[in-house]
Protein backbone atom coordinates (compact mmCIF):
# COMPACT_ATOMS: atom_id res chain seq x y z
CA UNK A 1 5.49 -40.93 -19.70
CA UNK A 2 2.78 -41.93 -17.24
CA UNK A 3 0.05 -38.97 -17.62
CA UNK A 4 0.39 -36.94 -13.98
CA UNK A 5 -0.84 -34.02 -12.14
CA UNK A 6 3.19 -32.80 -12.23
CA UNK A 7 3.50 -29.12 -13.65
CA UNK A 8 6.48 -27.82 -15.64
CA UNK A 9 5.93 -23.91 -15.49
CA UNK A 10 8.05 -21.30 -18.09
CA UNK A 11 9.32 -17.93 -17.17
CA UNK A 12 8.28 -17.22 -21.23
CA UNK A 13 10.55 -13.95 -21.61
CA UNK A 14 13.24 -15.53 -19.42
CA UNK A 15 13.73 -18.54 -21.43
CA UNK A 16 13.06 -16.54 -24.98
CA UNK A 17 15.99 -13.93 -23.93
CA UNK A 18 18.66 -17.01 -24.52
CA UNK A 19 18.03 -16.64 -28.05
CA UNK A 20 18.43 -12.89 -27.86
CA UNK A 21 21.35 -12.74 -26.65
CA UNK A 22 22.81 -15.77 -29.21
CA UNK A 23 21.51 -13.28 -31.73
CA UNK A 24 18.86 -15.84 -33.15
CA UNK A 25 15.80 -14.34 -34.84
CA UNK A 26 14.20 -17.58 -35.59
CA UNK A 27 13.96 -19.63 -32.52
CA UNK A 28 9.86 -20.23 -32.37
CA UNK A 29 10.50 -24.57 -32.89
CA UNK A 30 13.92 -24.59 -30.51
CA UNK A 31 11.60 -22.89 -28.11
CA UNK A 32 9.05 -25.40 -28.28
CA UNK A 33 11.50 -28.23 -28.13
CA UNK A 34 13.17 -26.71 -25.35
CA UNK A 35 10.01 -26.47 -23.51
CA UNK A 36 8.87 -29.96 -24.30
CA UNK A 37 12.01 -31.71 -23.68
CA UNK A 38 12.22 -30.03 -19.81
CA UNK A 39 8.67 -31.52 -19.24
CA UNK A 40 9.41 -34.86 -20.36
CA UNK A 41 13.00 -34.86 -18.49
CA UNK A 42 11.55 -33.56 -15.21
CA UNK A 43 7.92 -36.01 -15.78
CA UNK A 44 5.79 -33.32 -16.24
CA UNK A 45 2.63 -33.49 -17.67
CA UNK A 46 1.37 -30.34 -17.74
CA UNK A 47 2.99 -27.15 -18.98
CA UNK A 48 1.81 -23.59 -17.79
CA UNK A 49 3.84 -20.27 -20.10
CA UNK A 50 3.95 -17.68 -17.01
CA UNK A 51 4.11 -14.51 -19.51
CA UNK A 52 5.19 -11.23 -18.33
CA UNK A 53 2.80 -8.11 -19.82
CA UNK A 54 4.24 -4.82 -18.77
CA UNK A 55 5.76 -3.97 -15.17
CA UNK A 56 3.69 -4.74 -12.60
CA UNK A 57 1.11 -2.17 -11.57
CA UNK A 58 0.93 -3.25 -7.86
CA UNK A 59 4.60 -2.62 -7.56
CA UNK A 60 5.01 0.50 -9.24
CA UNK A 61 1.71 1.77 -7.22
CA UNK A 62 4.45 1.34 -3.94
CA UNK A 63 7.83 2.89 -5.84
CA UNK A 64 6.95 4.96 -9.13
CA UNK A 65 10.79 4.05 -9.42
CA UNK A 66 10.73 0.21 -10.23
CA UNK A 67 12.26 -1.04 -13.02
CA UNK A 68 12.54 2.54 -14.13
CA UNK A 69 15.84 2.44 -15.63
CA UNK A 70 14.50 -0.46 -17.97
CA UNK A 71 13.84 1.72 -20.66
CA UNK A 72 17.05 3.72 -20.29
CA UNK A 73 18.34 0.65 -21.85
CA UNK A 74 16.74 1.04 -25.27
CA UNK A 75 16.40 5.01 -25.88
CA UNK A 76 19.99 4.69 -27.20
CA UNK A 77 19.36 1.90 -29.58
CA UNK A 78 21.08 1.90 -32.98
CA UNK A 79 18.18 1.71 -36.20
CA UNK A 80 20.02 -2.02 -36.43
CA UNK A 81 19.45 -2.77 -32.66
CA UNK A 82 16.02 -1.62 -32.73
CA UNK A 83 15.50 -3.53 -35.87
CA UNK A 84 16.81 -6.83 -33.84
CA UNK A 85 14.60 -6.23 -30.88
CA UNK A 86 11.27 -5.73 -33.24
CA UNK A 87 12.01 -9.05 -35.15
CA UNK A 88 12.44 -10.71 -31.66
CA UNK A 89 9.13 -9.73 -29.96
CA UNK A 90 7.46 -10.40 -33.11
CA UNK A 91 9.11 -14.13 -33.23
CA UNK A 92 8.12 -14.34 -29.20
CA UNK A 93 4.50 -13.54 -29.80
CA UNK A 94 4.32 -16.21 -32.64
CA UNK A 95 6.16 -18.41 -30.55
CA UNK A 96 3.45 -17.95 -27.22
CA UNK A 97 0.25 -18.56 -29.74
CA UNK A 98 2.08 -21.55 -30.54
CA UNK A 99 2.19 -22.75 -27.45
CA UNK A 100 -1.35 -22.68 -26.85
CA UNK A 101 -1.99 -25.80 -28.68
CA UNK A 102 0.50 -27.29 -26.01
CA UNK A 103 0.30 -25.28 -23.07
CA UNK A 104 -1.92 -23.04 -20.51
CA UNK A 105 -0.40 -19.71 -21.51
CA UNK A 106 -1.06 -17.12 -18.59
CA UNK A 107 -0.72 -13.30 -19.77
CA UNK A 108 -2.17 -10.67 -17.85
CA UNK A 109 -1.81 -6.81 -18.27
CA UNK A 110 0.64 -5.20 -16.06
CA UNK A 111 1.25 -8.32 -13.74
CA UNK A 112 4.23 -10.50 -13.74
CA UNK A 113 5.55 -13.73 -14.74
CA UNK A 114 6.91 -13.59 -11.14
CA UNK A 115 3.12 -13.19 -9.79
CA UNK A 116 1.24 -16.00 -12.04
CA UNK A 117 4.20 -18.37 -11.08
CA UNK A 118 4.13 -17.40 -6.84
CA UNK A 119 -0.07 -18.15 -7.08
CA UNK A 120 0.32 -21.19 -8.88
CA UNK A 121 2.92 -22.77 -6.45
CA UNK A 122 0.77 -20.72 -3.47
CA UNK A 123 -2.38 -22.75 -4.08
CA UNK A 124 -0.64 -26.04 -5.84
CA UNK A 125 -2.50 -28.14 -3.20
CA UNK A 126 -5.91 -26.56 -4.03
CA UNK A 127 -5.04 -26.98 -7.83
CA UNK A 128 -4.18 -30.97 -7.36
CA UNK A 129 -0.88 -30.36 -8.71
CA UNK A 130 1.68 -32.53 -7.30
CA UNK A 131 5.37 -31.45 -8.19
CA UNK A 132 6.12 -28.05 -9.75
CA UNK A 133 9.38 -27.31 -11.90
CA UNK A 134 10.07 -24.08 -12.32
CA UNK A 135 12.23 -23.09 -15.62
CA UNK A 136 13.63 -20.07 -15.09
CA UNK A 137 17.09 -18.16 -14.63
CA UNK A 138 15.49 -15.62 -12.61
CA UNK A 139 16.59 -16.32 -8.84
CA UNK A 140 13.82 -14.12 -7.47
CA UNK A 141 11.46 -17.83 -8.25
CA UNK A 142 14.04 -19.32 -5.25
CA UNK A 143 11.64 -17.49 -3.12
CA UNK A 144 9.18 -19.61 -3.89
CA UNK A 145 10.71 -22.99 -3.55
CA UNK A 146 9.76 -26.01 -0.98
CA UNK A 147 9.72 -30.00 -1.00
CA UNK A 148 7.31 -30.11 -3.71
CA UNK A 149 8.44 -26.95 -6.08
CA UNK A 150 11.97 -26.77 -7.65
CA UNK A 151 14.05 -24.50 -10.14
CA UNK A 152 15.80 -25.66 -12.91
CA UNK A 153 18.40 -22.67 -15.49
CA UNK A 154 19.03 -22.88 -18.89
CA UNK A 155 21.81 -20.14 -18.46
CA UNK A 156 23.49 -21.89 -15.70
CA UNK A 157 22.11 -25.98 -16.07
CA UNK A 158 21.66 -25.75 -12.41
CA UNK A 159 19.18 -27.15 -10.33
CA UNK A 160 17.78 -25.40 -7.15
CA UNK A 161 15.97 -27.31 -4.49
CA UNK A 162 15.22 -27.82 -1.15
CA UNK A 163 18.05 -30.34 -1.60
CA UNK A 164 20.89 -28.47 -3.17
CA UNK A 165 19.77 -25.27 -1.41
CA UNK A 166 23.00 -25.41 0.34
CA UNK A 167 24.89 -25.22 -2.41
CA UNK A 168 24.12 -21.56 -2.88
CA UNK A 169 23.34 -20.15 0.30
CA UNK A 170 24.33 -20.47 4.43
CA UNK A 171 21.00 -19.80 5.48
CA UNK A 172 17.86 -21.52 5.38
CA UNK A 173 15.32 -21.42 2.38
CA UNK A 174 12.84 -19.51 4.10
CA UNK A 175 14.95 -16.72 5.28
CA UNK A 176 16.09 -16.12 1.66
CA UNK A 177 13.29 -13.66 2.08
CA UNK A 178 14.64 -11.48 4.30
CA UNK A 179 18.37 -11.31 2.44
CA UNK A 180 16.42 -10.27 -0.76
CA UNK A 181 14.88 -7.68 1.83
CA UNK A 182 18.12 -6.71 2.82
CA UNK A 183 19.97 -6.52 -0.27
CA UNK A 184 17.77 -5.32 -2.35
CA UNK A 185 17.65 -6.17 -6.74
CA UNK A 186 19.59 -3.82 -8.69
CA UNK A 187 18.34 -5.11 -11.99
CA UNK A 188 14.88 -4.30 -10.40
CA UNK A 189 15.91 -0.96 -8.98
CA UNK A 190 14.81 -1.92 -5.41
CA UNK A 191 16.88 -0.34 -3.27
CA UNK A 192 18.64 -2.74 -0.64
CA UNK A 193 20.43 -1.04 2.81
CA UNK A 194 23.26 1.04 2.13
CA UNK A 195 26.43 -1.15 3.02
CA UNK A 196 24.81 -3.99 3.13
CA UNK A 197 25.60 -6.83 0.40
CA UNK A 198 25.42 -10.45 0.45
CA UNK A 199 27.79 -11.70 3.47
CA UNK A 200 26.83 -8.99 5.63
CA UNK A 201 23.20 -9.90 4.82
CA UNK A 202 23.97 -13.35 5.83
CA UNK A 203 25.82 -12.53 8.89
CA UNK A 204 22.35 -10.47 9.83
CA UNK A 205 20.41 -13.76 9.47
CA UNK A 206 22.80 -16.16 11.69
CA UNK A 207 22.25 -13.22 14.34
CA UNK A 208 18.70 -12.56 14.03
CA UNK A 209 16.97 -15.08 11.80
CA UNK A 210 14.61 -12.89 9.62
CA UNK A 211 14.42 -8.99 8.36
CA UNK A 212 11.59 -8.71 10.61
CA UNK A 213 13.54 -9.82 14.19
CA UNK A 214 16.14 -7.14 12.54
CA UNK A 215 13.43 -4.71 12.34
CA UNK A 216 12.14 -6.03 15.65
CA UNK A 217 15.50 -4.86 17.10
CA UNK A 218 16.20 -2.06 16.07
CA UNK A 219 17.79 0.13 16.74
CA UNK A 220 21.22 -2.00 16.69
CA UNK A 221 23.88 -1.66 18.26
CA UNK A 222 27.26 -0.35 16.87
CA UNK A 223 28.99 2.37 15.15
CA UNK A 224 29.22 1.19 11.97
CA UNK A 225 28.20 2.87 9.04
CA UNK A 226 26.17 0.15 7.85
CA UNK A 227 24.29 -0.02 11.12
CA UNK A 228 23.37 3.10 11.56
CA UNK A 229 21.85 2.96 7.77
CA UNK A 230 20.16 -0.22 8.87
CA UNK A 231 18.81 1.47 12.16
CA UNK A 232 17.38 4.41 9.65
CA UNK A 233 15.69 1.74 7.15
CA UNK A 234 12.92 0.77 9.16
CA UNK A 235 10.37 1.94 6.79
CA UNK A 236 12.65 0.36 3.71
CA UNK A 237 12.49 -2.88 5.15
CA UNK A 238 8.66 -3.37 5.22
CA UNK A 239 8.26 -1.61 1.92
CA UNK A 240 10.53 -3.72 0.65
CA UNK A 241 9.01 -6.88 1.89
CA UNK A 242 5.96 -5.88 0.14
CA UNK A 243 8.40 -5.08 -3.10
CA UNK A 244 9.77 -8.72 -3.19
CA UNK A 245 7.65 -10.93 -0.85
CA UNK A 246 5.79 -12.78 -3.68
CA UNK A 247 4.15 -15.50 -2.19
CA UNK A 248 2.32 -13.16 0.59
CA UNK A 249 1.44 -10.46 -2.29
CA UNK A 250 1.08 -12.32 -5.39
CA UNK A 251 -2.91 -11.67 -5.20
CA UNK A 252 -2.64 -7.94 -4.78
CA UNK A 253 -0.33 -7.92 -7.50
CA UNK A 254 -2.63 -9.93 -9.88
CA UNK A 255 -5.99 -7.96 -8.54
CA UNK A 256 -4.62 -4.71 -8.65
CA UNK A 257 -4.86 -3.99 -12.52
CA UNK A 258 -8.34 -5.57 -12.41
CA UNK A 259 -7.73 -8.73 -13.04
CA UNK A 260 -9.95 -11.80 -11.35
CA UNK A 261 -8.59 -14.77 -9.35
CA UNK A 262 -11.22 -16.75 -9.88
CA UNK A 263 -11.12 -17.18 -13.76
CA UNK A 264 -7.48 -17.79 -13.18
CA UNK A 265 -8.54 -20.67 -10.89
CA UNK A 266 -11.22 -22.07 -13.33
CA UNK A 267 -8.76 -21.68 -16.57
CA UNK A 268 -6.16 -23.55 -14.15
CA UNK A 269 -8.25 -26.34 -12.80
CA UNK A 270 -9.41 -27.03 -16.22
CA UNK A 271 -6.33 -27.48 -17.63
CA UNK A 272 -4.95 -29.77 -14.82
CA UNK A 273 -8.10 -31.65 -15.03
CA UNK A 274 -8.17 -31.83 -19.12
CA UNK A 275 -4.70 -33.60 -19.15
């Protein structure tokens, strides 16, 4: 392969998870491989690990109550289970400084993978990057897709792009937004409207377009339950936009904790530049 300005970027706890799940505890080379093989498949020459480091601050600063039931998860843990989930951090951490020899791994205190990916794709131009591929099963990255930035699973083998956006949704990329807005993210614990799941959400956006022309609106008309919980969500729907919006807020999120955007933009650069 052609050396190119093309970036392959890892959701690093997404993609580790796989092996998790498979019950693997030594997974550090099939990792690597993985990783390696998706650049070279999708021409790639440059690989950036987007590595999650606690929940992110910004967020939390808005609802206390994000990803709050995360821990809930593990406080009833079997000594064998907690075991397991030891031996798999510890294999993930040897697995990321391994990856330094290979890639630009990004890690910053209490910001997301989420974040690092949405400011990477939000100043690709700057950057000199040409095409991104995203690897990632997380569908919250579909937010931050266009002609030049795609998503490829390795839970579901699928490909998401401006040209198979169809495929998934009946309404245009950019107002995937404003469903996300509308529905909410259980696994996040962002609240969505009451009543409102993913066709009604849809129906919404054939009427009005966007969550803001809803808010715009308001209040609707009708006596349905659902919109008379939409017509008392007003202040929902913005905080919510701020919740899930990551290509408007991905610099708050990273600057919040302290972190600076410019050494992020030099360590970036640098690496597009070296290779």
């Amino acid at each position: 392969m052609e050396p190119n300005n093309n970036v392959l970027i890892v959701d690093a706890m997404n993609i580790a998870f796989r092996w998790k799940y498979n019950g693997k505890k030594d997974f550090e080379d099939d990792y690597i491989q993985t990783v390696e093989s998706l650049a070279k498949s999708y021409e790639c020459s440059n690989i950036i690990i987007a590595a999650d480091w606690s929940s992110s601050k910004w967020r939390k600063s808005i609802s206390p109550d994000y990803k709050a039931d995360r821990k809930e998860k593990y406080k009833d843990q079997t000594p064998k289970e907690k075991e397991d989930t030891k031996d798999f951090f510890e294999e993930y951490e040897r697995t990321l400084v391994t990856l330094e020899k290979r890639a630009l791994v990004l890690r910053y205190y209490q910001v997301e993978a989420d974040d690092i990916a949405a400011y990477i794709v939000r100043n690709r131009e700057k950057y000199g990057i040409e095409d991104i591929w995203m690897i990632s099963s997380d569908r919250d990255w579909d937010l931050l897709i266009n002609e030049n930035v795609s998503r490829f699973s390795t839970v579901s083998r699928k490909e998401t792009s401006v040209w198979t956006w169809k495929e998934f949704f009946d309404f245009p990329i950019e107002s995937y937004i404003s469903f996300k807005v509308l529905t909410g993210d259980k696994g996040d614990n962002i609240p969505g409207i009451p009543g409102i799941g993913p066709k009604r959400a849809t129906d919404l956006l054939h009427e009005y377009e966007s969550a803001f022309d809803v808010y715009d609106a308001m209040p609707l008309p009708g006596t349905y339950k659902y919109i008379q919980a939409l017509n008392e969500s007003k202040d929902l729907i913005l905080k919510n936009y701020k919740m899930m919006d990551l290509l408007t807020y991905c610099e708050e999120a990273i600057e919040y904790p302290g972190h600076s955007l410019s050494e992020i933009d030099n360590l970036i650069e640098d690496f597009i530049n070296d290779n």
